[in-house]
Protein backbone atom coordinates (compact mmCIF):
# COMPACT_ATOMS: atom_id res chain seq x y z
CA UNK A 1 12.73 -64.57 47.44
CA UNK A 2 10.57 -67.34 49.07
CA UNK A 3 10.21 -67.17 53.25
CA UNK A 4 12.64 -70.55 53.48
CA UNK A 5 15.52 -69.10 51.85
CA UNK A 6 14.79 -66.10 53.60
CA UNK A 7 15.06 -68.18 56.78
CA UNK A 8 18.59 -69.81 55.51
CA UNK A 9 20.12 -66.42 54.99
CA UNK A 10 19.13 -65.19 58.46
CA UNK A 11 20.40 -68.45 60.13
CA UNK A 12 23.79 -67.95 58.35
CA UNK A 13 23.88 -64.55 59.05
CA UNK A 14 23.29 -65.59 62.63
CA UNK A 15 25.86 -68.52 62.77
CA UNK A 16 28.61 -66.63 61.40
CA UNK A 17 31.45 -66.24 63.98
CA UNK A 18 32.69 -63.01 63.77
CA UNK A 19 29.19 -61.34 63.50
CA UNK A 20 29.03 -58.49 65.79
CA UNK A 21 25.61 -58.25 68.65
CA UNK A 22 24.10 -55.78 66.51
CA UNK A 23 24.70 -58.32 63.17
CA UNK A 24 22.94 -61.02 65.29
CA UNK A 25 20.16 -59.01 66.36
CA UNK A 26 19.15 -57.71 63.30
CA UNK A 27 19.24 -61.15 61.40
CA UNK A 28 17.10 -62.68 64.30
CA UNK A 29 15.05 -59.66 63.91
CA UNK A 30 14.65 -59.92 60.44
CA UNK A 31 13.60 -63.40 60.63
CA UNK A 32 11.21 -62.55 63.22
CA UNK A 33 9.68 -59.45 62.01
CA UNK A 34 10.85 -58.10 58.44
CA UNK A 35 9.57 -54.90 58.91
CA UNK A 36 10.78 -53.89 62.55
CA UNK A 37 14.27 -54.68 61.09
CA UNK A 38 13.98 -52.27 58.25
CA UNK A 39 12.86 -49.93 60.59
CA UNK A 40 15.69 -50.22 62.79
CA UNK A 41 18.04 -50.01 60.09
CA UNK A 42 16.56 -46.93 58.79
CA UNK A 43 16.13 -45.34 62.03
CA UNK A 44 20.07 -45.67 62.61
CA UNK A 45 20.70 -44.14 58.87
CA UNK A 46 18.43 -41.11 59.93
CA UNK A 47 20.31 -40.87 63.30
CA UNK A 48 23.92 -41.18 61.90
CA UNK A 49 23.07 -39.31 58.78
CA UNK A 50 22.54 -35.61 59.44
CA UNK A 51 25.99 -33.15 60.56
CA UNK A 52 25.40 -34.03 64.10
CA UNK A 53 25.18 -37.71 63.57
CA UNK A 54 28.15 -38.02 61.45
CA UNK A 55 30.29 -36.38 64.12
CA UNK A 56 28.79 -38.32 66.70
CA UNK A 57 30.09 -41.63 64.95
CA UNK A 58 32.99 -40.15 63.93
CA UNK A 59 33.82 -40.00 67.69
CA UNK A 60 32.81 -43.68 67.99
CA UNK A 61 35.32 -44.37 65.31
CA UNK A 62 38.46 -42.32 66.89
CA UNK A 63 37.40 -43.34 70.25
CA UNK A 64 37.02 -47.23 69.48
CA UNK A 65 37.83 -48.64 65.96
CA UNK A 66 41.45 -46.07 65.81
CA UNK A 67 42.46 -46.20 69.43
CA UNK A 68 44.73 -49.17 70.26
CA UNK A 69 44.90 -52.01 72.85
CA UNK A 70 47.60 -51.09 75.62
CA UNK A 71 50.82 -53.17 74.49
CA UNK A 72 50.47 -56.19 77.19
CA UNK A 73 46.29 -56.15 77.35
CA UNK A 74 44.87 -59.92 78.61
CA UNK A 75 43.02 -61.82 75.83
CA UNK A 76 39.53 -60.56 77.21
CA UNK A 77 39.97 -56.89 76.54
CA UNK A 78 41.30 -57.31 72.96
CA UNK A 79 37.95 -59.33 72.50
CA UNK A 80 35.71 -56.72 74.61
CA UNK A 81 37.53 -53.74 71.99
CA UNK A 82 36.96 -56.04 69.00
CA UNK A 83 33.13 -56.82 69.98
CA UNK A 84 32.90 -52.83 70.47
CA UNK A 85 35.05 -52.25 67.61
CA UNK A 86 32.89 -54.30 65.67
CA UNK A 87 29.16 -52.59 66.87
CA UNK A 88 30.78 -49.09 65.33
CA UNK A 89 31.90 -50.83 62.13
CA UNK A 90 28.56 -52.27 61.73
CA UNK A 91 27.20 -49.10 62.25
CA UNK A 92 29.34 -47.05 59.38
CA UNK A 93 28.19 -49.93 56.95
CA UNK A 94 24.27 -49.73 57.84
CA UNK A 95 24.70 -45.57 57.34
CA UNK A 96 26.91 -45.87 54.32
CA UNK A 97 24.43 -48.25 52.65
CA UNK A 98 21.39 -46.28 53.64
């Protein structure tokens, strides 16, 4: 795949709305420096991967992705859960890939 579509793909990636921090700063990585980004990527799979990992992000996921907003919450914590919920998602799909 030539460097300029490359580039397109990580500018999409970057641009799309509902892309979590972690999304974005792995496609700006990537477009930056390739390699670093693979790195990072593995380096979470290697974390998340082993007994201890999995129950670690396990937690995340009961803590953050199945707890719910209180009935009533303001607009600004359903969008501070969903950015959180969001970092722990991205997470699961990096490991589960890997």
């Amino acid at each position: 795949m030539s460097r300029a579509v490359e580039k397109v793909k990580a500018d999409m990636r970057l641009n799309r709305s509902n892309a979590s921090f972690l999304q974005r700063y792995l496609a700006w990585l990537r477009s930056e420096n390739p390699d670093g980004a693979d790195l990072l990527e593995a380096d979470l799979i290697e974390v998340f991967s082993d007994e201890k990992g999995l129950r670690v992000l396990k937690l995340l996921e009961k803590a953050v992705v199945k707890s719910p907003c209180p009935d009533g919450s303001d607009d600004r914590a359903l969008r501070e859960k969903n950015a959180v919920m969001n970092f722990v998602l991205d997470i699961e799909r990096i490991v589960s890939n890997g």
